[in-house]
Protein backbone atom coordinates (compact mmCIF):
# COMPACT_ATOMS: atom_id res chain seq x y z
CA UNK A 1 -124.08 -102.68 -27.50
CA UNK A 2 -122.13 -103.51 -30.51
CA UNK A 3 -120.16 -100.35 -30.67
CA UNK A 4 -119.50 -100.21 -27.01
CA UNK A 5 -117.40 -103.04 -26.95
CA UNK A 6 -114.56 -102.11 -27.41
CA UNK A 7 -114.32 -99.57 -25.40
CA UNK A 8 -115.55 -102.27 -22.55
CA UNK A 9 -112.80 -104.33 -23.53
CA UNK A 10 -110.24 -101.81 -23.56
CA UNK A 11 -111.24 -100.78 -19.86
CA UNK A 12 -110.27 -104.36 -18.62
CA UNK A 13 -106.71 -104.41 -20.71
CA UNK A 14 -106.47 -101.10 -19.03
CA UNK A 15 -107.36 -102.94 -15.73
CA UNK A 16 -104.63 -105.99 -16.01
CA UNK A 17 -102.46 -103.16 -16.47
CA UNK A 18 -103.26 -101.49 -13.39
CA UNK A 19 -103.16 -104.12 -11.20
CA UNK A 20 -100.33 -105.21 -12.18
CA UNK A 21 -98.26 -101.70 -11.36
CA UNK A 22 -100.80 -100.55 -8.03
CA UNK A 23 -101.01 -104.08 -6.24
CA UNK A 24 -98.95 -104.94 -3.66
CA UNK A 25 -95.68 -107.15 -3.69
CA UNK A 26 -97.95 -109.49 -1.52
CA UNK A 27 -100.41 -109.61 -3.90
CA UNK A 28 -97.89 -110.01 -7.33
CA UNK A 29 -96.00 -112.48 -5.53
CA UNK A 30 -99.09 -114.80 -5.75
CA UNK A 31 -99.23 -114.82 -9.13
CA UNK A 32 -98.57 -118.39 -10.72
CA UNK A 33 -98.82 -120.80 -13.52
CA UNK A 34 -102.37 -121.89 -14.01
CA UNK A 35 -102.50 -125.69 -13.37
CA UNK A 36 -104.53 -126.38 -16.43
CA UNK A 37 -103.04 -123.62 -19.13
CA UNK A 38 -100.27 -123.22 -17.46
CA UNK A 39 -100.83 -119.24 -17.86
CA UNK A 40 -100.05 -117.01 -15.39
CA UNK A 41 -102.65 -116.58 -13.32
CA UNK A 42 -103.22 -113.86 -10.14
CA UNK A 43 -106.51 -113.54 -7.78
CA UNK A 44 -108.43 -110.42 -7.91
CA UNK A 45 -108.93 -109.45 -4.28
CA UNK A 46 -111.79 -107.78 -3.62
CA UNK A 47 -112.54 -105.86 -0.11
CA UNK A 48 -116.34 -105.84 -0.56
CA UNK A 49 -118.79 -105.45 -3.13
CA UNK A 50 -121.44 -103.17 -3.81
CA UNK A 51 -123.14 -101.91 -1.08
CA UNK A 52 -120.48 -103.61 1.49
CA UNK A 53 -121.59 -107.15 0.24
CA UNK A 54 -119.16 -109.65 1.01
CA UNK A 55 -120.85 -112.33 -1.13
CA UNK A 56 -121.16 -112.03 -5.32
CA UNK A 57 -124.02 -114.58 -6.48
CA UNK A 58 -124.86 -114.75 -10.11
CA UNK A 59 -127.13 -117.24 -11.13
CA UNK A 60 -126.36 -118.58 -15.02
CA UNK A 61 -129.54 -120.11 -17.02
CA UNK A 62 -128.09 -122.09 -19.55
CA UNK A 63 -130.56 -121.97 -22.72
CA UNK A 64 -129.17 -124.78 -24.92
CA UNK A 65 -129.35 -126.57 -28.08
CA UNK A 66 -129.20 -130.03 -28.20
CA UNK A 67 -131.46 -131.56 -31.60
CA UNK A 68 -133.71 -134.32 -32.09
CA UNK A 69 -132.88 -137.59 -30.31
CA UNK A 70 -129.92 -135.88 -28.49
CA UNK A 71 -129.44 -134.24 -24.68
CA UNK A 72 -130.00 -134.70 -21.11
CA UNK A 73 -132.08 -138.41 -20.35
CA UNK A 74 -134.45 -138.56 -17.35
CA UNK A 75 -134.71 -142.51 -17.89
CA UNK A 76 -131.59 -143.87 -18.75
CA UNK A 77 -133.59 -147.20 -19.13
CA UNK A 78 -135.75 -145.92 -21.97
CA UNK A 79 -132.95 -144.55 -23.89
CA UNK A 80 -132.94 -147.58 -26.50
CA UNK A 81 -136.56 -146.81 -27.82
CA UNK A 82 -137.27 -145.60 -30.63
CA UNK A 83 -138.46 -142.72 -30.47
CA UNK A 84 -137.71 -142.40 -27.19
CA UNK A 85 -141.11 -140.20 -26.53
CA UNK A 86 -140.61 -139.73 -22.68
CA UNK A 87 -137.13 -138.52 -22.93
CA UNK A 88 -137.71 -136.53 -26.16
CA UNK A 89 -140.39 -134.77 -24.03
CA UNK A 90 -138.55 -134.41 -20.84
CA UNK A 91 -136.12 -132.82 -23.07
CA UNK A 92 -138.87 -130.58 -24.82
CA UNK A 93 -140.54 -129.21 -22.06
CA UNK A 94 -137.43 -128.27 -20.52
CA UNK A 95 -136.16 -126.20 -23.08
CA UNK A 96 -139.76 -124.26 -23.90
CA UNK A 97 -141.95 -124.48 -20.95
CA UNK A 98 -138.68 -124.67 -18.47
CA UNK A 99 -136.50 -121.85 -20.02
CA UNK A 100 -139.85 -119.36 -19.73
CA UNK A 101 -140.92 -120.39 -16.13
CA UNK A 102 -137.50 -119.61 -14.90
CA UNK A 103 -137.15 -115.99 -16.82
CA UNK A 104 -140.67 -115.37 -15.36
CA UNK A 105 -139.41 -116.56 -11.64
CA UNK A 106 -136.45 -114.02 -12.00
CA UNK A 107 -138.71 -110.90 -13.61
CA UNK A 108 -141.41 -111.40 -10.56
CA UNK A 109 -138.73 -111.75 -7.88
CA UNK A 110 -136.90 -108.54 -9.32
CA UNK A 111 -133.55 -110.58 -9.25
CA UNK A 112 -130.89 -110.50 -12.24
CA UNK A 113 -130.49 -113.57 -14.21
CA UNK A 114 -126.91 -114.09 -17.12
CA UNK A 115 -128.03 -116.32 -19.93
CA UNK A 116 -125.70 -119.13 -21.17
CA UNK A 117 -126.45 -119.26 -24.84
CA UNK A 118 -126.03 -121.86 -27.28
CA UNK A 119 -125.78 -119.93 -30.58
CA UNK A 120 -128.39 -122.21 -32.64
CA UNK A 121 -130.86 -121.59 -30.17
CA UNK A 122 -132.38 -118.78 -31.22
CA UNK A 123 -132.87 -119.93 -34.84
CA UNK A 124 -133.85 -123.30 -33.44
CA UNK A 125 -136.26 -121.91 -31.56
CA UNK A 126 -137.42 -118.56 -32.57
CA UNK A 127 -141.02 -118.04 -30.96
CA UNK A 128 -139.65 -119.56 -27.58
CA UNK A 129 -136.45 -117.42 -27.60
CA UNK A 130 -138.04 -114.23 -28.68
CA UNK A 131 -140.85 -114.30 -25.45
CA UNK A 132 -137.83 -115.40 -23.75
CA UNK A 133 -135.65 -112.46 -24.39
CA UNK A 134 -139.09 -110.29 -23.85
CA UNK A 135 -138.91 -111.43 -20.27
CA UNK A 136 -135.35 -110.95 -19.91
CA UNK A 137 -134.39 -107.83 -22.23
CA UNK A 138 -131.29 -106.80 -20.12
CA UNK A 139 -130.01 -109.95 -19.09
CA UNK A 140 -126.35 -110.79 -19.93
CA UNK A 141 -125.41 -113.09 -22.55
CA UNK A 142 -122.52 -115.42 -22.34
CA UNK A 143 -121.84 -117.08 -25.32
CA UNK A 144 -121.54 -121.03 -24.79
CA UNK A 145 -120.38 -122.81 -28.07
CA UNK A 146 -122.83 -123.59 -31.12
CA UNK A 147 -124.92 -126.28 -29.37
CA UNK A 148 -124.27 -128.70 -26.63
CA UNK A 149 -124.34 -132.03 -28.90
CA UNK A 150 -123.25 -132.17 -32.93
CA UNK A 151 -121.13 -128.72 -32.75
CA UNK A 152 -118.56 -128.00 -29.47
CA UNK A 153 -115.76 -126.91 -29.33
CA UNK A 154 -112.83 -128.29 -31.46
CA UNK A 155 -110.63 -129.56 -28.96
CA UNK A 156 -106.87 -131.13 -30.18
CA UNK A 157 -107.32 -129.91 -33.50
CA UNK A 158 -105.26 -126.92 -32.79
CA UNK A 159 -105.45 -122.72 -31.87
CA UNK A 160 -106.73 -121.53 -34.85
CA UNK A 161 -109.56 -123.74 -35.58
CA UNK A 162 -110.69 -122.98 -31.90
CA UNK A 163 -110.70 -119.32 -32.48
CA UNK A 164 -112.54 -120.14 -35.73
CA UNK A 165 -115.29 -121.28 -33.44
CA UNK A 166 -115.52 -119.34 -30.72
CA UNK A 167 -115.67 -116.06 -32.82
CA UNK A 168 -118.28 -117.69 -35.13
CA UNK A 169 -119.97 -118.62 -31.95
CA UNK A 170 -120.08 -114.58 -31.02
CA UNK A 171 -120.85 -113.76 -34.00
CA UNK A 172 -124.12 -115.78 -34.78
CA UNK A 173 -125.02 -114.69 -31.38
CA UNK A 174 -124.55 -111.21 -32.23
CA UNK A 175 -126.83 -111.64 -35.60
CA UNK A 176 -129.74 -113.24 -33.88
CA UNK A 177 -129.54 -111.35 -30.81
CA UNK A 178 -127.82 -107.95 -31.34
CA UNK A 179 -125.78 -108.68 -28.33
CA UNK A 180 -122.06 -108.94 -28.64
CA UNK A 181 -121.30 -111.27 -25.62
CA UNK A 182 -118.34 -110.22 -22.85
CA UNK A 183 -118.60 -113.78 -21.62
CA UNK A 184 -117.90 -117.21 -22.57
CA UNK A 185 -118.53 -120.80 -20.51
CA UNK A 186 -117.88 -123.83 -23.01
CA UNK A 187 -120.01 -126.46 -23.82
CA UNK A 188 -120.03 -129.19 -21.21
CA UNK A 189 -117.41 -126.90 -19.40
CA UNK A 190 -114.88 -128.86 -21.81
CA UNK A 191 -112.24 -126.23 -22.74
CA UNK A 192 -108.04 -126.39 -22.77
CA UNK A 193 -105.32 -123.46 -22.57
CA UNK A 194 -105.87 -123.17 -26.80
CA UNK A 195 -109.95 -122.61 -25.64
CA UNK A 196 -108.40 -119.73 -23.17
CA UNK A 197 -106.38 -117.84 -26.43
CA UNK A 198 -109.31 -118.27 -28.21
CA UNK A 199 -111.45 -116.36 -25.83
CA UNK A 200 -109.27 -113.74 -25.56
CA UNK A 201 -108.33 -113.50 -29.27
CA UNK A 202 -112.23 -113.18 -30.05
CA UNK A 203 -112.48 -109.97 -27.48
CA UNK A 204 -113.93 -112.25 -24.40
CA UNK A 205 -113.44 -110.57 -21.19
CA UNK A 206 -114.90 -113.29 -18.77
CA UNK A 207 -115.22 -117.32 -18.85
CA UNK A 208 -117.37 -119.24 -16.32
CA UNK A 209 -114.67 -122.30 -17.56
CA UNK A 210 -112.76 -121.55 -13.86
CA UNK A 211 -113.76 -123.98 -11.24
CA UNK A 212 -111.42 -124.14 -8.60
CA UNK A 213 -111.69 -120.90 -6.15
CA UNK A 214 -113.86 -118.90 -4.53
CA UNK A 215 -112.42 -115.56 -5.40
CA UNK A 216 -111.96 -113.87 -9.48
CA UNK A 217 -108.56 -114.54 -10.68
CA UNK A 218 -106.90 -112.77 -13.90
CA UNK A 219 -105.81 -115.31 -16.51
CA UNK A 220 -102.67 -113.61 -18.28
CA UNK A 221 -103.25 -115.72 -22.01
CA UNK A 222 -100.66 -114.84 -24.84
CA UNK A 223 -103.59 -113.42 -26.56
CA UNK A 224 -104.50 -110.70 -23.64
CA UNK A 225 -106.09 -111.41 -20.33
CA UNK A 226 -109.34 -113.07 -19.33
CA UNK A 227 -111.03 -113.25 -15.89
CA UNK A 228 -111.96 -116.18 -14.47
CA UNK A 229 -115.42 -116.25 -12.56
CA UNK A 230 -115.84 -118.98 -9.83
CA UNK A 231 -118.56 -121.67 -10.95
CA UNK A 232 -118.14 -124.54 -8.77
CA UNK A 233 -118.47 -127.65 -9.48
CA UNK A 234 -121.05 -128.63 -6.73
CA UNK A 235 -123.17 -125.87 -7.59
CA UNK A 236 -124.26 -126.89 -10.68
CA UNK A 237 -127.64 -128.57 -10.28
CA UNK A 238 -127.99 -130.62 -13.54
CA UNK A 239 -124.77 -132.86 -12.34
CA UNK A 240 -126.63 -133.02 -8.76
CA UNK A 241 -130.32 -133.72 -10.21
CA UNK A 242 -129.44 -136.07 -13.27
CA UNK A 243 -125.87 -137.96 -11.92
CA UNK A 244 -126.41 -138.09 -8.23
CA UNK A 245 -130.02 -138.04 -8.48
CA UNK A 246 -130.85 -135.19 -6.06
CA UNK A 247 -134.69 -133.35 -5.84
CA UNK A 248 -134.98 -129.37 -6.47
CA UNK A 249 -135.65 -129.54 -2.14
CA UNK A 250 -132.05 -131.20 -2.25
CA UNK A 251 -130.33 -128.83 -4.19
CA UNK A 252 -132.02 -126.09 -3.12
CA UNK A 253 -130.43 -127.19 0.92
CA UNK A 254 -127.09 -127.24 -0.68
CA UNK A 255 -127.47 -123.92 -2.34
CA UNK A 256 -128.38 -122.11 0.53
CA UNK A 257 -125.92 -123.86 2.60
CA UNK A 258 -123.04 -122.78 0.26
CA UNK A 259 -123.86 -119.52 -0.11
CA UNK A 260 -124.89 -118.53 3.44
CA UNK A 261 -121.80 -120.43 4.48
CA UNK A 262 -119.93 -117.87 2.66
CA UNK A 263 -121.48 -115.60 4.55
CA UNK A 264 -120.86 -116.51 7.80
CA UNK A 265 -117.17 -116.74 6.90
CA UNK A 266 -117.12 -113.22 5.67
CA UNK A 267 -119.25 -112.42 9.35
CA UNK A 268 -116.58 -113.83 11.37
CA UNK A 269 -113.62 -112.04 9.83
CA UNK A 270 -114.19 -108.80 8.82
CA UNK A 271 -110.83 -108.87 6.59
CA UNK A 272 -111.76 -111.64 4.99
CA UNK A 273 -111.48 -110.68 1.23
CA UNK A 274 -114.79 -110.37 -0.95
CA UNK A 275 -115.83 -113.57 -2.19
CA UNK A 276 -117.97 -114.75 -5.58
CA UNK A 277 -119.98 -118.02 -6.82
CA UNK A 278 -121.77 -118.02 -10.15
CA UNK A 279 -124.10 -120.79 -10.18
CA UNK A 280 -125.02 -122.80 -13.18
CA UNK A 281 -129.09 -123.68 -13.30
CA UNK A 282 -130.55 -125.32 -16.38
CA UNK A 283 -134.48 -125.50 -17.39
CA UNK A 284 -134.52 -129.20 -17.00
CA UNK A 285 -134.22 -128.77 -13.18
CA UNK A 286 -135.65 -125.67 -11.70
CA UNK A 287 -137.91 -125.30 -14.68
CA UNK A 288 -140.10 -127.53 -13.70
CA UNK A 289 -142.90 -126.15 -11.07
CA UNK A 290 -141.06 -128.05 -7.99
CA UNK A 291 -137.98 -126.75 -9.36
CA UNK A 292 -139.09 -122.79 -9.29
CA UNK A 293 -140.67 -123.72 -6.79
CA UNK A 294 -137.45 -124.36 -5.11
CA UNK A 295 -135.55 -121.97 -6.71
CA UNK A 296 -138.16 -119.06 -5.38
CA UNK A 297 -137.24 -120.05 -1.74
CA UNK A 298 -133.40 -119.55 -2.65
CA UNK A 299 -133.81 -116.40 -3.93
CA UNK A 300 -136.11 -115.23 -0.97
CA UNK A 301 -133.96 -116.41 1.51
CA UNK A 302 -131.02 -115.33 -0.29
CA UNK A 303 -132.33 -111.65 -0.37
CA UNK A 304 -132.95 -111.64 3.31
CA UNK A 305 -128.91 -111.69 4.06
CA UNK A 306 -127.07 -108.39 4.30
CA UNK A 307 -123.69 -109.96 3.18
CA UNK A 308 -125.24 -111.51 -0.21
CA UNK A 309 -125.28 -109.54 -3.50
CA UNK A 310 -127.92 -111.01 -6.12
CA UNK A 311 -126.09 -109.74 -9.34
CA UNK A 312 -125.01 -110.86 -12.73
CA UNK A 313 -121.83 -111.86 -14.32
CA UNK A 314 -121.33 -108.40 -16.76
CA UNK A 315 -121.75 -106.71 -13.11
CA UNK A 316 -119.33 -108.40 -11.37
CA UNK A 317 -116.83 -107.77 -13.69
CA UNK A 318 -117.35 -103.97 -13.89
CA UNK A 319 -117.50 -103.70 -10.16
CA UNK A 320 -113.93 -105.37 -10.37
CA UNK A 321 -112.85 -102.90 -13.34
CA UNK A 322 -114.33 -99.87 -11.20
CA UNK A 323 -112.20 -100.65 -8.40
């Protein structure tokens, strides 16, 4: 996979260049500053996906590393003990029991999963990753920073030092896992324009770090371009389960009513452009047995509409460079 790369990331150079001599002056005169980089930034229209889809879903499991004492706490008012055994555990089962129920859930149901990786993970946690990766052998990785505590990304300490650790990031993940990654989503989705240069410096073709649109857009960095994958906000069910306090049956609702919503709009129009939501699950939600439990209906249901492609993130993006 190693020695492909390049020619992968040659092929989506190639495609920034092509879009930006084939596409209509409709479609260049859209282009515009990014609000947060301030890079210029263009949407990638897409007609339809695969198979006529109208509707890209990706679904993201993000297998992190967090260390003793540190992470996501179910009871906030528990959090002074020491130890703190029922968050420690909460925390524990999550990342071994949780990450394996939900790479089982996705093997049985035939549907492709993309793996957010913390780089430590695997060395934290060798026997858990490596039956792990035995359920998932093809899955995409996207690399996502060192760990999500001690060790993110070195924001306001300038460009360098962030390339520094995003291509150390890549390259501990390519050590442990053979796997070069295309992808990137930061830690805690806590990245600036420097994070963007970094990316692209380090041979990144994709970040999950774009939150704000439903289509892929084409982020023009000084350093070469990167393509921005929708991952909204609302999606992502560790913010709904842990900060608003919402059940698996809750998020699962929403889910279903984004996506399908989608849907419907691409139903009514049939010019409507191609649309695409990569949704961020984590262990500590639909790991649990309610939680796959919830998460089976989704992808059941989700499998039953003929405008909804089940894909993953590497997929996406060659379906855009194919086009």
């Amino acid at each position: 996979m190693m020695r492909r790369w390049p020619c992968q990331y040659r092929l989506i150079v190639a495609t920034a260049a092509v879009l930006s001599l084939l596409l209509p002056e409709t479609v260049l005169a859209q282009q515009e500053a990014d609000w947060i980089t301030k890079f210029p930034r263009t949407p990638v229209h897409v007609t339809a996906w695969p198979g006529g889809k109208k509707v890209a879903v990706s679904f993201v499991l993000f297998v992190e590393e967090f260390g003793f004492g540190q992470g996501p706490v179910y009871r906030p008012d528990l959090a002074g003990r020491s130890p703190d055994l029922v968050n420690e555990n909460f925390r524990q089962y999550s990342l071994s029991w949780g990450n394996l129920r939900v790479a089982r859930l996705f093997k049985d149901l035939d549907v492709p999963l993309s793996i957010a990786l913390n780089a430590e993970f695997p060395r934290a946690h060798p026997s858990e990753w490596k039956e792990f990766r035995s359920l998932q052998p093809n899955a995409p990785i996207v690399a996502h920073g060192m760990n999500n505590t001690s060790r993110m990304l070195p924001l306001g300490r300038g460009l360098d030092e962030q390339k520094n650790y995003v291509s150390d990031t890549i390259g501990l993940i390519a050590s442990t896992t053979g796997v070069k990654s295309m992808g990137w989503s930061s830690p805690s989705v806590y990245a600036n324009a420097d994070t963007m240069q970094a990316m692209a410096a380090a041979g990144v073709t994709y970040t999950l770090d774009g939150m704000d649109s439903d289509v892929v857009s084409l982020l023009n960095t000084p350093n070469g371009p990167l393509m921005l994958l929708p991952y909204p906000v609302v999606t992502v069910d560790m913010g709904q389960n842990l900060a608003r306090m919402k059940s698996p049956a809750e998020i699962e609702t929403l889910w279903l009513d984004y996506v399908l919503e989608l849907a419907e709009e691409a139903r009514a129009d049939a010019t409507r452009e191609a649309t695409t939501v990569v949704i961020g699950i984590h262990p500590f939600v639909v790991g649990t047995p309610d939680g796959a439990a919830a998460m089976r209906r989704v992808l059941a249901r989700l499998k039953k509409d003929g405008s909804v492609w089940l894909t993953d993130t590497e997929t996406i993006v060659k379906a855009i460079n194919m086009k």
